[in-house]
Protein backbone atom coordinates (compact mmCIF):
# COMPACT_ATOMS: atom_id res chain seq x y z
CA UNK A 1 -96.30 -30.11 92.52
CA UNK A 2 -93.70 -30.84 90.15
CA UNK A 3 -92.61 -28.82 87.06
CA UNK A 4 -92.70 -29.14 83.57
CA UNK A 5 -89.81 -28.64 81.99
CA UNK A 6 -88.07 -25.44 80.63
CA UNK A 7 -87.53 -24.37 77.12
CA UNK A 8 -85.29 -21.45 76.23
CA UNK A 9 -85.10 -19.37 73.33
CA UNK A 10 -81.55 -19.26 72.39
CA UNK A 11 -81.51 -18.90 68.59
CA UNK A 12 -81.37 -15.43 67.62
CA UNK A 13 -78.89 -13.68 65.86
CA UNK A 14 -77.95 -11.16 68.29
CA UNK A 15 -77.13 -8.74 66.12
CA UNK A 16 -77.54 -5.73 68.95
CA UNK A 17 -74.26 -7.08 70.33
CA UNK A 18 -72.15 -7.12 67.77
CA UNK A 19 -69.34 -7.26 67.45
CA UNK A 20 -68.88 -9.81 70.12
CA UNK A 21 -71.64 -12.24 68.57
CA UNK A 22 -70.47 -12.63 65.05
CA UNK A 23 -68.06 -15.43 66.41
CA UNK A 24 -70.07 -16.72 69.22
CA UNK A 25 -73.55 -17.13 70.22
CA UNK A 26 -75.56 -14.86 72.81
CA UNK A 27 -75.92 -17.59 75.59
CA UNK A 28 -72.04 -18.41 75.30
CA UNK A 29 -71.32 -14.01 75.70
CA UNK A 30 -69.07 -13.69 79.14
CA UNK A 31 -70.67 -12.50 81.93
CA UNK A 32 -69.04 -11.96 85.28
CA UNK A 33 -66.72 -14.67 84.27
CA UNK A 34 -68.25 -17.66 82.36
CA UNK A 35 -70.82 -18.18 79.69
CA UNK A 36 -74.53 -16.16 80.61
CA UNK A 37 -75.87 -20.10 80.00
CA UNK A 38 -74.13 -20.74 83.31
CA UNK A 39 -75.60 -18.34 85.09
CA UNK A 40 -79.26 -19.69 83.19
CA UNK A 41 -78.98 -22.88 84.02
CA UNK A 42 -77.49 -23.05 87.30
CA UNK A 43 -80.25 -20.51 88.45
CA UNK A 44 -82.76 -23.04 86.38
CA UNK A 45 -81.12 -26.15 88.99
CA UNK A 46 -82.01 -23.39 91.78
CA UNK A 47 -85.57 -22.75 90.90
CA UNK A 48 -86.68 -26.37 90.38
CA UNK A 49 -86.50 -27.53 86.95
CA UNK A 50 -85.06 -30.68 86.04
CA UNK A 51 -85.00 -30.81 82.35
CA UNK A 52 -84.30 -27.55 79.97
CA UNK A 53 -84.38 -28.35 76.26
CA UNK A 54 -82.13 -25.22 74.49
CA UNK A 55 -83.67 -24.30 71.13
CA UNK A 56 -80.47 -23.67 69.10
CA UNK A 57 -79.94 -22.32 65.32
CA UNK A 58 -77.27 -19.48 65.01
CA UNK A 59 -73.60 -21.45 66.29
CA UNK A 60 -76.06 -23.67 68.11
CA UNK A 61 -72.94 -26.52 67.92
CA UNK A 62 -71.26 -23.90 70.30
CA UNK A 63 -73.79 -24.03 72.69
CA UNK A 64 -74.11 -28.11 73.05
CA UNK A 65 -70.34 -28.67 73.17
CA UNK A 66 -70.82 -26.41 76.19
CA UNK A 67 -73.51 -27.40 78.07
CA UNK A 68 -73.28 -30.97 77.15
CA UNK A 69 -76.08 -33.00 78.58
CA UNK A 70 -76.65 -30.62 81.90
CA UNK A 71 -75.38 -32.76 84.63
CA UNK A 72 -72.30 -30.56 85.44
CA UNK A 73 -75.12 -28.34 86.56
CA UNK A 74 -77.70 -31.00 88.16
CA UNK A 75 -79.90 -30.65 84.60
CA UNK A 76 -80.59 -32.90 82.18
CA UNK A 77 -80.19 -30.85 78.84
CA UNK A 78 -81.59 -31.36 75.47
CA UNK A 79 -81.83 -29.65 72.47
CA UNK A 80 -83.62 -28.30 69.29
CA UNK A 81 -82.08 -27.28 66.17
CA UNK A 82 -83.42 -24.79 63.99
CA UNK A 83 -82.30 -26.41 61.05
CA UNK A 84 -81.66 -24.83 57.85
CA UNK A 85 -83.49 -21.60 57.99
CA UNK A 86 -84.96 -19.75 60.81
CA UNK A 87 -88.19 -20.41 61.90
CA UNK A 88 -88.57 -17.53 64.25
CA UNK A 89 -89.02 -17.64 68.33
CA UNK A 90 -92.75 -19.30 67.64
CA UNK A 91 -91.68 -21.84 64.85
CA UNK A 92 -88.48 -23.10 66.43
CA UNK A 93 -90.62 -23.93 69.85
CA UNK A 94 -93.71 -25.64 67.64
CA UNK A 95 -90.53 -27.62 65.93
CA UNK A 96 -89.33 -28.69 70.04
CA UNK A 97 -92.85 -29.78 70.71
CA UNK A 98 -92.45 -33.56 70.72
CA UNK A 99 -89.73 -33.34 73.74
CA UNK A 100 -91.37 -30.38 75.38
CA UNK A 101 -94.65 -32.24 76.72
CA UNK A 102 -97.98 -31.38 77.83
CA UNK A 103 -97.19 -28.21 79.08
CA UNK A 104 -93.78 -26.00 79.51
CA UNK A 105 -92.57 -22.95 80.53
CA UNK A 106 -90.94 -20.80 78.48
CA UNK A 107 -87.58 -17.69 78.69
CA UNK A 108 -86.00 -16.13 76.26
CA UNK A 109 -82.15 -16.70 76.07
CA UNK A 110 -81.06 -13.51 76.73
CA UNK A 111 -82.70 -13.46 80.24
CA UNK A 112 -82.42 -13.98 83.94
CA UNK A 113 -85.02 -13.91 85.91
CA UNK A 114 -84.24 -14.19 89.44
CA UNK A 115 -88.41 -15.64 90.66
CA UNK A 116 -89.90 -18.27 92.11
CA UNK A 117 -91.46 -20.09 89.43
CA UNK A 118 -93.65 -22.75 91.63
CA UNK A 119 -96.30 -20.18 92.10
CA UNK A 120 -96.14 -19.00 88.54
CA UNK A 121 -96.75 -22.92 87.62
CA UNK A 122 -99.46 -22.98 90.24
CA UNK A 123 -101.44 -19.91 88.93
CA UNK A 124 -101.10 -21.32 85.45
CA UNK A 125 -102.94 -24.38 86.67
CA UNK A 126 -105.53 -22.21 88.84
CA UNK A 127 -105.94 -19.97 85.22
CA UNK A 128 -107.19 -22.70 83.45
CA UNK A 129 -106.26 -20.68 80.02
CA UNK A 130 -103.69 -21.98 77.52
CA UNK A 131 -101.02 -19.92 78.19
CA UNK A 132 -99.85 -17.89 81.16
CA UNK A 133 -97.05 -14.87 81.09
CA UNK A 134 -95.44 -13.62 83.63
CA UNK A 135 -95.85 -9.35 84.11
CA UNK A 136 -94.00 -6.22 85.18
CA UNK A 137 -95.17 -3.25 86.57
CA UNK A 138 -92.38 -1.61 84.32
CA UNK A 139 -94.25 1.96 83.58
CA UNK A 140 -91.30 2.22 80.70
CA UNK A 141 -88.51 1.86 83.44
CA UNK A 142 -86.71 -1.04 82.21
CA UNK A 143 -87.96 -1.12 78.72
CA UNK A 144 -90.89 0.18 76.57
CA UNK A 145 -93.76 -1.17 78.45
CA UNK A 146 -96.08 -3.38 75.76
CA UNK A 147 -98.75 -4.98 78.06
CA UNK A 148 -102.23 -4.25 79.76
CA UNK A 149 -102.77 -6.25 82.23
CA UNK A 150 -106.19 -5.96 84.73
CA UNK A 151 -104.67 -8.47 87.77
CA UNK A 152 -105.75 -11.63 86.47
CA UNK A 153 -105.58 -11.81 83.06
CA UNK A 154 -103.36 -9.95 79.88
CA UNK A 155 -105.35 -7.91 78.09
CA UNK A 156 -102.72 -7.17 75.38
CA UNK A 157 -99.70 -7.33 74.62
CA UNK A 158 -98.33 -6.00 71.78
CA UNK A 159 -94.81 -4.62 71.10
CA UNK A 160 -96.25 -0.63 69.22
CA UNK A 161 -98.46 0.14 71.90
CA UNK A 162 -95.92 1.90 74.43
CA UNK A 163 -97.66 5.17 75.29
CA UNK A 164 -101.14 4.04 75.37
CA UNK A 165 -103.76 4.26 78.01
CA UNK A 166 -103.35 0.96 80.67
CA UNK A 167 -99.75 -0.35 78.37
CA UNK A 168 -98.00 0.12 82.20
CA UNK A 169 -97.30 -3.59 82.04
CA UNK A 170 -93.97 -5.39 80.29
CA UNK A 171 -93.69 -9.34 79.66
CA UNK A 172 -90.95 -9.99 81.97
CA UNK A 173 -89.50 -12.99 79.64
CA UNK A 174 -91.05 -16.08 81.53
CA UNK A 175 -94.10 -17.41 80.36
CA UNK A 176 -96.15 -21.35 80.40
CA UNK A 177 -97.83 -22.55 77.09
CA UNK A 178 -99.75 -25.82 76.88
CA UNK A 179 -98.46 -27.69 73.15
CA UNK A 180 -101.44 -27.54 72.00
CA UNK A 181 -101.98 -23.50 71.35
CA UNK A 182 -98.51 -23.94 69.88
CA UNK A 183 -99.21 -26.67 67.85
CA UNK A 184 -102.72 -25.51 66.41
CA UNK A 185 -100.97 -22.02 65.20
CA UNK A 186 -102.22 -21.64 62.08
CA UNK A 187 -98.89 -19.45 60.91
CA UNK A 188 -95.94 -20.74 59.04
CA UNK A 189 -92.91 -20.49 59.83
CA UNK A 190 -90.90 -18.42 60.62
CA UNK A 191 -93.33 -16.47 62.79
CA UNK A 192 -92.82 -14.95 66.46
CA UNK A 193 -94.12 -16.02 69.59
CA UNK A 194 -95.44 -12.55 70.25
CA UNK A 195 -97.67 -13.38 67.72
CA UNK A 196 -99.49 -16.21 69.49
CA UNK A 197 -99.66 -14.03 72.93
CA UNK A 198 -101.05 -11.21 71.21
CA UNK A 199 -103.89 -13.47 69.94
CA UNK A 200 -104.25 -15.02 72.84
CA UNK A 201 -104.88 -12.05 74.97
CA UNK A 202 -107.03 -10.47 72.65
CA UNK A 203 -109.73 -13.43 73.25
CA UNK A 204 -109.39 -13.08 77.26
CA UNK A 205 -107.19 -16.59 77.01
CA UNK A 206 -103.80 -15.36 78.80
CA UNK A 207 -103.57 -15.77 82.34
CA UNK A 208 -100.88 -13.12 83.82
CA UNK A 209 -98.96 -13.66 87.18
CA UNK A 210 -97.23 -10.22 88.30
CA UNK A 211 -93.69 -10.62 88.57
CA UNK A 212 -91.84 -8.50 91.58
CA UNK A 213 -88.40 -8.30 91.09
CA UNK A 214 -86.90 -6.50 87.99
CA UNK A 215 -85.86 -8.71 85.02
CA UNK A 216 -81.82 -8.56 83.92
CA UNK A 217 -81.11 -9.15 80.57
CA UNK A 218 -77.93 -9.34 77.93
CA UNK A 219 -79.64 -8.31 74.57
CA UNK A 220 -78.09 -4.91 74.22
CA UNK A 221 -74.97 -3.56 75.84
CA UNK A 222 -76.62 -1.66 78.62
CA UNK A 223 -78.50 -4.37 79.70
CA UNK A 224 -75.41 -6.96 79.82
CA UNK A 225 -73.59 -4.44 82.16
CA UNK A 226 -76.19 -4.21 84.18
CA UNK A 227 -76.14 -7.71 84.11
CA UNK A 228 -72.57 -8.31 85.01
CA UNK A 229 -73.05 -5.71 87.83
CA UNK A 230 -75.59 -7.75 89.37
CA UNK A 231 -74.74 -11.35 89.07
CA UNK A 232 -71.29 -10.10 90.50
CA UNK A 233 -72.76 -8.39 93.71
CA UNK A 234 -74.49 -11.71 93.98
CA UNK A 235 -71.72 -13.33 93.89
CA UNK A 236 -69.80 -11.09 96.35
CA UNK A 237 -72.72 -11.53 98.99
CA UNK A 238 -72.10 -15.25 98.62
CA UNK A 239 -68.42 -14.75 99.32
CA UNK A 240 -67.41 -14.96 102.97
């Protein structure tokens, strides 16, 4: 089975990691060396994917002159400008639609997520449901847990509900969408992607696929040195 293509949130502002982002954008931030889009996209070459389509807005120029079409890293890279407002995580990807096909999985920019994302495509086809997200069993470890989720399918997810009976779950940052619940949103933009999961699990249409290892991300300063820490000892066990 072949996959769809990737799309990756990698708009936002940043502001948690200022100063370092007020010159340059999240996914161009150092990490153990070289631009975290490295990292994202040579791990995206790694997992399968062919195409990734970046969806750009804040020193989005930054990003392209970097990653250029994707074939220094085996990719073929495209892109999506927010243009000239923000449209939020949900707007900017119903703006990509038209080079994002049928269906596509989804990260957020600020991620990496070390899985194997053939079986998460293949339960996503099993699921028959619109959408499909990707779950930890995070019990508020990593980060406030925001999801209920009963082995099969997410029964909510929603960001204030940390403390609540069954929210033991988190959305570990990987999730598939067909265009279509994207493109029927009724929202304008800008409006946030959370927005369409919430609905969707709230009417019993988001598949879930439990995710084992723990996500690593670079939104906030503890998480990008616990990033650097582990893409380095990966990087150390690849040494000879």
């Amino acid at each position: 089975m072949s996959l769809p293509g990737l799309a990756i949130l990698a708009g936002g502002l940043a502001t948690r990691l200022r100063p370092i982002t007020q010159t340059i954008p999240k996914s161009l931030v150092e990490v153990a060396g070289e631009p975290f889009l490295a990292h994202q996209l040579r791990l995206a070459r790694r997992q399968g994917f062919e195409r990734v389509t970046l969806l750009i807005g804040h020193l989005g120029e930054a990003i392209m002159a970097f990653a250029g079409d994707g074939g220094r890293f085996g990719l073929e890279v495209a892109y999506a400008l927010d243009g000239d407002r923000p449209r939020g995580t949900g707007g900017a990807l119903r703006a990509a639609l038209p080079g994002l096909g049928e269906a596509f999985f989804v990260m957020y920019g600020d991620s990496y997520l070390d899985i194997d994302v053939r079986p998460v495509f293949e339960a996503f086809t099993a699921a028959a449901r619109p959408a499909l997200m990707t779950v930890l069993h995070n019990r508020d470890e990593w980060d406030p847990s925001n999801v209920v989720f009963d082995g099969a399918l997410v029964r909510r997810h929603d960001k204030a509900a940390r403390g609540e009976p069954g929210v033991e779950w988190i959305d570990y940052g990987l999730s598939v969408f067909r265009a279509g619940v994207i493109g029927d949103w009724p929202g304008t933009d800008p409006f946030d992607l959370s927005e369409v999961t919430r609905a969707l699990a709230e009417r019993g249409e988001l598949a879930g696929f439990e995710a084992r290892r723990r996500f690593y991300e670079i939104g906030k300063p503890e998480g990008l040195a616990e990033t650097e820490a582990y893409l380095r000892s990966r990087r150390d066990r690849r040494d000879p």
